[in-house]
Protein backbone atom coordinates (compact mmCIF):
# COMPACT_ATOMS: atom_id res chain seq x y z
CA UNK A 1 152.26 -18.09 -244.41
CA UNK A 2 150.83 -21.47 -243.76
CA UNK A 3 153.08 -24.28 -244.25
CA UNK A 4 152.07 -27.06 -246.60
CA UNK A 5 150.67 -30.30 -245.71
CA UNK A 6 153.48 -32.24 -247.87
CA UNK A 7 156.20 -30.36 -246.18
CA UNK A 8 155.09 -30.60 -243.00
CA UNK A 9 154.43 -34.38 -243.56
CA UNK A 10 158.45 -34.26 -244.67
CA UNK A 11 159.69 -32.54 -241.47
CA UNK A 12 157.67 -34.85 -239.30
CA UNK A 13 159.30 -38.17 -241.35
CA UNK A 14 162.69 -36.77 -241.09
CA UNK A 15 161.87 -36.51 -236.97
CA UNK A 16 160.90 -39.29 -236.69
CA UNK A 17 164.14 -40.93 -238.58
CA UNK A 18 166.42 -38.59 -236.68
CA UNK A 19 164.87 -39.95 -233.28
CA UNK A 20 165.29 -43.49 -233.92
CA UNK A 21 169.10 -43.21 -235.16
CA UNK A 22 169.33 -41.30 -232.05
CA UNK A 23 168.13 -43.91 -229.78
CA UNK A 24 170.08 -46.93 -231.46
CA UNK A 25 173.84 -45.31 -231.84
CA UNK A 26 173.23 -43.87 -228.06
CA UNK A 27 171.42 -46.91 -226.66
CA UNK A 28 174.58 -47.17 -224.40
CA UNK A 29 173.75 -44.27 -222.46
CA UNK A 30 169.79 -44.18 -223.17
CA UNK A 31 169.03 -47.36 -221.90
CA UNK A 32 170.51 -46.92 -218.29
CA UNK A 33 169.29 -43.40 -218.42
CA UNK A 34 165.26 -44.24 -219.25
CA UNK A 35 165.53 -46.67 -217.15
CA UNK A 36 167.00 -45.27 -214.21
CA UNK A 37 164.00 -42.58 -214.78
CA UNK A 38 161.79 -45.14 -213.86
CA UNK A 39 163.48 -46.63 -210.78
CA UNK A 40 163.55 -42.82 -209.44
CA UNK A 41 160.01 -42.33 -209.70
CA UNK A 42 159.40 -45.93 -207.99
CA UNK A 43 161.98 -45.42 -205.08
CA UNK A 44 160.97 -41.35 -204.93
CA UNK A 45 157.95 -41.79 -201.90
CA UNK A 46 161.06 -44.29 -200.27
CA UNK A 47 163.50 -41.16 -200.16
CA UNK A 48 160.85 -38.59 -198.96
CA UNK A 49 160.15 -40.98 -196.23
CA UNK A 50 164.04 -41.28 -194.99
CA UNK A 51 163.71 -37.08 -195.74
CA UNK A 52 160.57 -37.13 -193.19
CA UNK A 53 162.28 -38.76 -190.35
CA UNK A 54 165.31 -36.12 -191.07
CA UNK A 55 167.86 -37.72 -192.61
CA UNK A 56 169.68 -35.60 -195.11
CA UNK A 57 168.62 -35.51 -198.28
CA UNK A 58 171.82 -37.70 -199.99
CA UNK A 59 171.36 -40.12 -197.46
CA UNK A 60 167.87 -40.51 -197.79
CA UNK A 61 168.98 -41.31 -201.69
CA UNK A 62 171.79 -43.24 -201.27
CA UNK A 63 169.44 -45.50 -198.33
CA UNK A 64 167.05 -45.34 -200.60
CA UNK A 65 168.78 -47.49 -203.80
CA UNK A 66 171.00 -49.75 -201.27
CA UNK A 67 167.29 -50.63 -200.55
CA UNK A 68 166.51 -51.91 -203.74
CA UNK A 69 170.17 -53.34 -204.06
CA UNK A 70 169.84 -55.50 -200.90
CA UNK A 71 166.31 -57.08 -202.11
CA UNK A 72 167.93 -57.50 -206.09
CA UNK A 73 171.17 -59.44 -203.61
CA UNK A 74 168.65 -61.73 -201.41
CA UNK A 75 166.58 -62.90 -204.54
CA UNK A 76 169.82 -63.12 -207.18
CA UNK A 77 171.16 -65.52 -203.95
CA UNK A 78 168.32 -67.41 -203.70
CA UNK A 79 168.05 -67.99 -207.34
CA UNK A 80 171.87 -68.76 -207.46
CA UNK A 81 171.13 -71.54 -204.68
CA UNK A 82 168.32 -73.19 -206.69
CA UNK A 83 170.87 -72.99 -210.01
CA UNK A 84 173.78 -74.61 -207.84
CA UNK A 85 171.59 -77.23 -206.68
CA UNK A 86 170.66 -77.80 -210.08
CA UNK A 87 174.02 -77.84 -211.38
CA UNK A 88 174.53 -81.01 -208.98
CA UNK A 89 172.46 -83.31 -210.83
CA UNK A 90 174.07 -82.44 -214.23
CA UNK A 91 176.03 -86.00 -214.21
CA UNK A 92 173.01 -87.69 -213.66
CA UNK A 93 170.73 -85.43 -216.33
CA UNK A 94 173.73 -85.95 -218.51
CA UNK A 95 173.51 -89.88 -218.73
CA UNK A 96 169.52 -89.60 -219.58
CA UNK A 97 170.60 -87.25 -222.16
CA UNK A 98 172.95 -89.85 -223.39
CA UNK A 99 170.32 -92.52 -223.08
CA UNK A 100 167.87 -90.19 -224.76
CA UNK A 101 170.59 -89.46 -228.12
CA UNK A 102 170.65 -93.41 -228.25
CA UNK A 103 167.46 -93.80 -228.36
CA UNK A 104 167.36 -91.49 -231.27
CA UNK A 105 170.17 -92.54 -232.84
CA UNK A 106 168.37 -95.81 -233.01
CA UNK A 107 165.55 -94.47 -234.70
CA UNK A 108 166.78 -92.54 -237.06
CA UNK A 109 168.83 -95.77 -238.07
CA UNK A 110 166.06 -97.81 -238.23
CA UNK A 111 163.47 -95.26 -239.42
CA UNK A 112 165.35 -92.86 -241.92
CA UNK A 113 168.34 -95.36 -242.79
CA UNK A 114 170.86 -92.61 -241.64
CA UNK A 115 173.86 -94.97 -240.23
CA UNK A 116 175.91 -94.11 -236.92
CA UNK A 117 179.21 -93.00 -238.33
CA UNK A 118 177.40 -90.09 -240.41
CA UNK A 119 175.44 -89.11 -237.35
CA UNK A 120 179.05 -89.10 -235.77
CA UNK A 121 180.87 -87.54 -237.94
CA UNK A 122 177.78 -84.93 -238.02
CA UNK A 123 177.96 -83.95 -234.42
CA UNK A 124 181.76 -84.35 -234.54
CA UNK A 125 181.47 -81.27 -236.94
CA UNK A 126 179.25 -79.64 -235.21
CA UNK A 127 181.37 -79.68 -231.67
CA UNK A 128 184.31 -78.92 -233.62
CA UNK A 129 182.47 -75.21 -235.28
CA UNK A 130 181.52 -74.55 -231.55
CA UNK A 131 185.26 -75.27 -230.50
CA UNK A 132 186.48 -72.77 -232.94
CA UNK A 133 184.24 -70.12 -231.96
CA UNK A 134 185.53 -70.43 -228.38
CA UNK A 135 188.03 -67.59 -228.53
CA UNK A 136 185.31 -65.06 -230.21
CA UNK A 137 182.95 -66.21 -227.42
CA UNK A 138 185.75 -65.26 -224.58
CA UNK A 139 186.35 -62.04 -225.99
CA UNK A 140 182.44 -61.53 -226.27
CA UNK A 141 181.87 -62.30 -222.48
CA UNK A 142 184.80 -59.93 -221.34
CA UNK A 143 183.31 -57.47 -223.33
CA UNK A 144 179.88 -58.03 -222.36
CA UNK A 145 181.17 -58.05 -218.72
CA UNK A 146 182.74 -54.66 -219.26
CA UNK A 147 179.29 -53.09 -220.65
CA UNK A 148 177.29 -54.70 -217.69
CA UNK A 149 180.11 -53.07 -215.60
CA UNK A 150 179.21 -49.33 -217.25
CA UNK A 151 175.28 -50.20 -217.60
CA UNK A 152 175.71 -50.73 -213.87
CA UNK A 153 177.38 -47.50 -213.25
CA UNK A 154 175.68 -44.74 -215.34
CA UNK A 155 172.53 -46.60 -214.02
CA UNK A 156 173.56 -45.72 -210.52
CA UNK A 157 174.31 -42.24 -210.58
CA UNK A 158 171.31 -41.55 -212.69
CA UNK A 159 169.16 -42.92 -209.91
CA UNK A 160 170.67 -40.72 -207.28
CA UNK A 161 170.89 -37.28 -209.54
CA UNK A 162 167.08 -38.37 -210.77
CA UNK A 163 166.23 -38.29 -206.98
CA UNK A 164 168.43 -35.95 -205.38
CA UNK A 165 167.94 -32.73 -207.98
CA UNK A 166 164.50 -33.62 -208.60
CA UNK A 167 163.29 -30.18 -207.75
CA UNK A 168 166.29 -28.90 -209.95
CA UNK A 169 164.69 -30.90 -212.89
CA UNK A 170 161.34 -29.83 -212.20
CA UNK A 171 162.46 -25.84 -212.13
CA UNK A 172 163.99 -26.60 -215.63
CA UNK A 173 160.91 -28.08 -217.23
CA UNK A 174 158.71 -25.05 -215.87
CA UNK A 175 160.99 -22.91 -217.31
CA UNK A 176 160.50 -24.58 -220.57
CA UNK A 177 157.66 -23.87 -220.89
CA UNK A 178 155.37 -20.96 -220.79
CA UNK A 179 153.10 -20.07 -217.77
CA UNK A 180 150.35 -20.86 -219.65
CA UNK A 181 151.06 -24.36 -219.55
CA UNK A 182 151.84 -24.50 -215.94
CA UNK A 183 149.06 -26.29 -214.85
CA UNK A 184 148.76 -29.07 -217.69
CA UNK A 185 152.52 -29.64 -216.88
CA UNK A 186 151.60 -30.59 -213.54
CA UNK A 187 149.00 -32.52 -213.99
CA UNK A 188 150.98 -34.04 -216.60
CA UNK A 189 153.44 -34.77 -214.37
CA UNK A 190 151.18 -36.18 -211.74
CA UNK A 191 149.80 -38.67 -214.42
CA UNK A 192 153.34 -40.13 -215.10
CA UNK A 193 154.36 -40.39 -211.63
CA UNK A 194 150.89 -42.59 -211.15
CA UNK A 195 151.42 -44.51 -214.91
CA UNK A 196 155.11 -45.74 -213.82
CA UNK A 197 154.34 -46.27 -210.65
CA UNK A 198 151.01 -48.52 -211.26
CA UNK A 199 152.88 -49.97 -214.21
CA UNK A 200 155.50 -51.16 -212.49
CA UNK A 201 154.28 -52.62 -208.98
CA UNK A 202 151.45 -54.32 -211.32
CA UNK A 203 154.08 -55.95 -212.90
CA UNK A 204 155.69 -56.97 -210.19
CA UNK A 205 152.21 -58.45 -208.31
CA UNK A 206 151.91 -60.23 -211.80
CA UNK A 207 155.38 -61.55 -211.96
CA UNK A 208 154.61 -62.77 -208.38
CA UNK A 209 151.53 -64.43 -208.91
CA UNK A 210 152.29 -66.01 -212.38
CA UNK A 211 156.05 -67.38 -210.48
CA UNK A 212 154.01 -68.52 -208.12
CA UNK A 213 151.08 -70.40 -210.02
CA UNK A 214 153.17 -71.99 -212.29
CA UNK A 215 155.85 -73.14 -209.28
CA UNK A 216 152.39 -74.72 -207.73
CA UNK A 217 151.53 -77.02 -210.70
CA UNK A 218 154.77 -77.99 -211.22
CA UNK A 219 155.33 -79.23 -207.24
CA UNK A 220 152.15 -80.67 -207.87
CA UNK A 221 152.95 -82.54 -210.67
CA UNK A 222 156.50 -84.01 -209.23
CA UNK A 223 158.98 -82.02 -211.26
CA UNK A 224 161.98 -81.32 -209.80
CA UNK A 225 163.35 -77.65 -208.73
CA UNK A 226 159.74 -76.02 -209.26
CA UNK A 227 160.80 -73.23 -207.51
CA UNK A 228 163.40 -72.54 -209.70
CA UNK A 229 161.26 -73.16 -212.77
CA UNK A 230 158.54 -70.89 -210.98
CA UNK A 231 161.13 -67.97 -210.49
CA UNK A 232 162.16 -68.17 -214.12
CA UNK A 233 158.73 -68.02 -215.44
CA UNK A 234 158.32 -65.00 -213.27
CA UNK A 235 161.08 -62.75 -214.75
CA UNK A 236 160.25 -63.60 -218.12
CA UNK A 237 156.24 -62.62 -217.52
CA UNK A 238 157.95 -59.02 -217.67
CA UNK A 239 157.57 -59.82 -221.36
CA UNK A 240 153.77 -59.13 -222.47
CA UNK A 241 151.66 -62.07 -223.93
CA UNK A 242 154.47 -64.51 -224.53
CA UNK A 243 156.56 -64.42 -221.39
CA UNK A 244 155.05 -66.83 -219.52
CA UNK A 245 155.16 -69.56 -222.79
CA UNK A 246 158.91 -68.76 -223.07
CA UNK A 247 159.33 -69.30 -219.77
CA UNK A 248 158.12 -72.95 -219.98
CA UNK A 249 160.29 -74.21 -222.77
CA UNK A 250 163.16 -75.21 -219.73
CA UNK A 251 161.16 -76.69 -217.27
CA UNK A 252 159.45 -79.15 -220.16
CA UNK A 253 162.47 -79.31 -221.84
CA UNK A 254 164.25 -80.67 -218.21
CA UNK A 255 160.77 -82.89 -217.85
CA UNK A 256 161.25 -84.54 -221.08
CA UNK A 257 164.78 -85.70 -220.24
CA UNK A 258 164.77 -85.98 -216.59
CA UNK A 259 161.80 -87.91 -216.03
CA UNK A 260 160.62 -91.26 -216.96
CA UNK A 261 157.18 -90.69 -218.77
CA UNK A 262 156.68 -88.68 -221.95
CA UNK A 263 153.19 -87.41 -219.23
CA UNK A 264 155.58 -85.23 -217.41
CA UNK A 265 156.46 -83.06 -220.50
CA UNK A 266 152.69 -82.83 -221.36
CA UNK A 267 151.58 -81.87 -217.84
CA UNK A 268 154.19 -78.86 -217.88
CA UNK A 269 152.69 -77.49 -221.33
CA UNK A 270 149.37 -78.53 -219.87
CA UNK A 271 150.29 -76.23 -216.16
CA UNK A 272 152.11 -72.90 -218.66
CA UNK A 273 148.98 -73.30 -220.70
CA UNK A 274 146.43 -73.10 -218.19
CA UNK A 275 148.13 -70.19 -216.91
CA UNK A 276 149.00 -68.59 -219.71
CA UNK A 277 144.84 -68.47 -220.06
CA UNK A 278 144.83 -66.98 -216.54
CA UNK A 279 147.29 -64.58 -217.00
CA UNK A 280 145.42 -63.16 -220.24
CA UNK A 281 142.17 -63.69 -219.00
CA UNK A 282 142.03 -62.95 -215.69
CA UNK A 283 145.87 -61.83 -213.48
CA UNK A 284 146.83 -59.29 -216.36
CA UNK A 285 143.24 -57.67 -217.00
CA UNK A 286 142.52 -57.32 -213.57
CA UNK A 287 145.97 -56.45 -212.16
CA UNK A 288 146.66 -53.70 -215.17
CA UNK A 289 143.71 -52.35 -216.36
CA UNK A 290 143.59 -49.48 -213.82
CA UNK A 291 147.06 -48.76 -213.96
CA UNK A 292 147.95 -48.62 -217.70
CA UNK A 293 145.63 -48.34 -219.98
CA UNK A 294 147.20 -49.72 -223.01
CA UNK A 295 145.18 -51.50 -226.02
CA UNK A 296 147.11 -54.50 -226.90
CA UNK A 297 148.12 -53.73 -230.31
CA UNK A 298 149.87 -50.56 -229.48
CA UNK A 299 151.41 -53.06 -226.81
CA UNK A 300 153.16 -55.12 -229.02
CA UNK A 301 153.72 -52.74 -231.54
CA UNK A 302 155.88 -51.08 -229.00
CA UNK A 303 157.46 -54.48 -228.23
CA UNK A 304 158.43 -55.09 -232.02
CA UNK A 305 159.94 -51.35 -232.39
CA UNK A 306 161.58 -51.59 -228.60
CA UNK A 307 163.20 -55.14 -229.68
CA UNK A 308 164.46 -53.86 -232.79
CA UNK A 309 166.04 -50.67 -231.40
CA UNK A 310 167.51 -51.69 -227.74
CA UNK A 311 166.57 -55.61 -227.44
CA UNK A 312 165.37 -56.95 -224.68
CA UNK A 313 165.83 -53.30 -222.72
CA UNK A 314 163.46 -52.10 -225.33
CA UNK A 315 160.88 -54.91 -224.36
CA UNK A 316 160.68 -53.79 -221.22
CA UNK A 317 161.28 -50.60 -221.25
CA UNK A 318 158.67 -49.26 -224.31
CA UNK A 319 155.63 -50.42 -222.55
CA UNK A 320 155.75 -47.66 -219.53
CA UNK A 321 157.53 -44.91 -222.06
CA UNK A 322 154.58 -45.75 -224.47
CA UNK A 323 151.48 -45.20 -221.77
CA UNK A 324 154.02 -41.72 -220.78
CA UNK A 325 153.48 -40.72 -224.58
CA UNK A 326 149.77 -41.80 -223.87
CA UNK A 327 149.38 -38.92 -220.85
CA UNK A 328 151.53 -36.24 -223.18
CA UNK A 329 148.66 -36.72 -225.85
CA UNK A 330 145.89 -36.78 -224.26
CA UNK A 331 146.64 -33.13 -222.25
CA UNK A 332 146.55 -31.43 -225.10
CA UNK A 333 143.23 -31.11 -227.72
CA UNK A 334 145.05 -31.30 -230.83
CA UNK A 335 146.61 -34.59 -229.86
CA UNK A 336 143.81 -36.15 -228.01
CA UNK A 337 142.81 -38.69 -230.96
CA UNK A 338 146.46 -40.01 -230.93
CA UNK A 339 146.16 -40.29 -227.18
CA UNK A 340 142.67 -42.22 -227.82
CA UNK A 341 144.12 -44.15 -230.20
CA UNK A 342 146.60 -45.67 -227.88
CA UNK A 343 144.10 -46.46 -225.27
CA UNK A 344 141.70 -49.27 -224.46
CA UNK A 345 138.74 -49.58 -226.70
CA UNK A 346 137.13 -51.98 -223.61
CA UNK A 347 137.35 -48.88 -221.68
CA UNK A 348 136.41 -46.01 -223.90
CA UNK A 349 132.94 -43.90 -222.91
CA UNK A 350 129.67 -46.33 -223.79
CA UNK A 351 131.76 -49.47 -224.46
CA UNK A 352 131.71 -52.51 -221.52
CA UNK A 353 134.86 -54.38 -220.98
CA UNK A 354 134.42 -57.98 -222.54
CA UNK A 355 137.44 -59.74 -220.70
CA UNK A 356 136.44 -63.50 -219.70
CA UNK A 357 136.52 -62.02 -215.96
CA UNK A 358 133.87 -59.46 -216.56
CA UNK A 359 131.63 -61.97 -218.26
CA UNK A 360 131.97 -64.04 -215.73
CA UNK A 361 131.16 -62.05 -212.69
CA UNK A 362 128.43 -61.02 -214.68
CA UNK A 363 126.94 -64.29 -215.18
CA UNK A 364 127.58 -65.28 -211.51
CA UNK A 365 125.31 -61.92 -210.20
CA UNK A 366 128.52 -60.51 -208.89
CA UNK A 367 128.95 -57.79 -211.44
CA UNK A 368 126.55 -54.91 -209.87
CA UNK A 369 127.70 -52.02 -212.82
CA UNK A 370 125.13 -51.17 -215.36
């Protein structure tokens, strides 16, 4: 007897439900766990290569993540350095903050007719509320520190037992599932080894080259710590389309109250704009488009429902899961037009990819594809 459309529309609601109240009350253990997934498939070919020159499989494993912890300790030091150093001019930022609050204390004296002792007794108020909320904020840090602690741990051992039962895992999922499906299971699980893998050391080139462009115009322009600034704008390109605009709020922010001309704020929006337009235009298109291929509205669709359901985990960690869903639907016929509709219209069968880039090598004779 054939189900019903209605009913089977009611089941699949109800799943759907059931699967996202899963991953928010268990987004203690999820989040370490999907994304220790991910860090086993990227440090996997790092293992099999301590396993080649015969070193014992645990070792290979436990080499293989003190690998990733030494680089994570040489860049969180170097960062820390550039933070310190920052944290020596403080006094001095501090007095052109002051000078800056006269200056608009002034104004809105003379301009809005507010007089000092209300402006006063306004931040007076305002200190006082943060004051009070110093206790809740110590008990929020301890406990904070205390989840990092666990997130650190269960993210760990899922990382080794990812790596080191591997083939354990994989006789598990062909038992699963029927013989039949052998072969799209491996392909399958080809095609997410090579979507993580891309996705990630993409992001990573992009990170680089963003850090690094925006590091450039900002030495250029005379703005103190550019490195640091640089760095920062890095990490946060991890976040698609509006990473690398977050990332400049600091550095013009710093500009506006450390230097002497209202030009140095303007050139920093003026650098994060320009390459903002590159990254769009030309790093990300280039850099991703043969690793994931994502259309952008599925992109930040995932972003909103990752944000919403683990934070800033869910930012980052929805993109890759999403172009895994992307591979699951498109081995299979009866899911293939979900699968499609996740992909990248510029690179669907018949359609030419109309990034700037393409256009431009195009109109400079170096694009040679018909």
């Amino acid at each position: 007897m054939r189900i019903p459309l209605y009913i089977r529309f009611v089941f699949f609601a109800l799943a759907i439900i059931i699967i996202f109240y899963a991953l928010v009350v268990a987004n203690f253990i999820l989040v370490p766990l999907a994304l220790g997934f991910l860090i086993a498939i990227l440090l996997l070919p790092v293992s099999r290569f301590f396993e080649n020159l015969g070193i014992a499989r645990i070792l290979a494993v436990i080499l293989s993540i003190l690998f990733v912890i030494i680089i994570l300790t040489v860049v969180s030091f170097a960062i820390g350095m550039l933070i310190r150093n920052l944290a020596q001019d403080i006094p001095q930022i501090g007095e052109k903050l002051l000078k800056v609050g006269k200056d608009l204390q002034s104004y809105f004296e003379e301009k809005l007719n507010v007089e000092p002792q209300l402006q006063f007794d306004y931040i007076r108020d305002s200190i006082g509320g943060i004051v009070e909320q110093g206790s809740d904020f110590f008990t929020d840090t301890l406990s904070a520190t205390a989840s990092i602690f666990t997130f650190g741990v269960i993210l760990l051992l899922s990382v080794f037992f990812f790596i080191y039962y591997r083939n354990f895992f994989l006789e598990f999922l062909y038992k699963v599932f029927p013989e039949s499906l052998h072969d799209k299971l491996s392909n399958l699980l080809l095609e997410t080894k090579k979507a993580v893998t891309g996705y990630i050391s993409g992001l990573l080139l992009m990170m680089l080259t963003v850090g690094t462009l925006n590091g450039l115009g900002l030495w250029i322009l005379g703005i103190d710590y550019a490195i640091l600034w640089g760095a920062l704008s890095g990490l946060l390109a991890v976040i698609p389309y509006i990473g690398v605009t977050i990332g400049g709020i600091l550095p013009m922010l710093y500009a506006l109250i450390a230097m002497d001309s209202f030009l140095y704020p303007l050139g920093v929006i003026g650098v994060f704009g320009f390459v903002q337009f590159l990254e769009g235009n030309f790093i990300t298109p280039n850099i991703m488009s043969n690793r994931v291929s994502l259309n952008p509205f599925a992109v930040i669709i995932a972003i909103f429902i990752g944000e919403s359901i683990w934070g800033i985990a869910g930012i980052i960690l929805f993109i890759p899961y999403l172009a895994i869903l992307k591979n699951v639907l498109d081995e299979f016929e009866s899911t293939k037009p979900f699968g499609f509709l996740l992909g990248n219209p510029s690179e669907t069968k018949g359609e030419k990819n109309n990034s700037l880039f393409k256009k431009l090598k195009k109109a400079t004779g170096f694009d040679k594809e018909e």
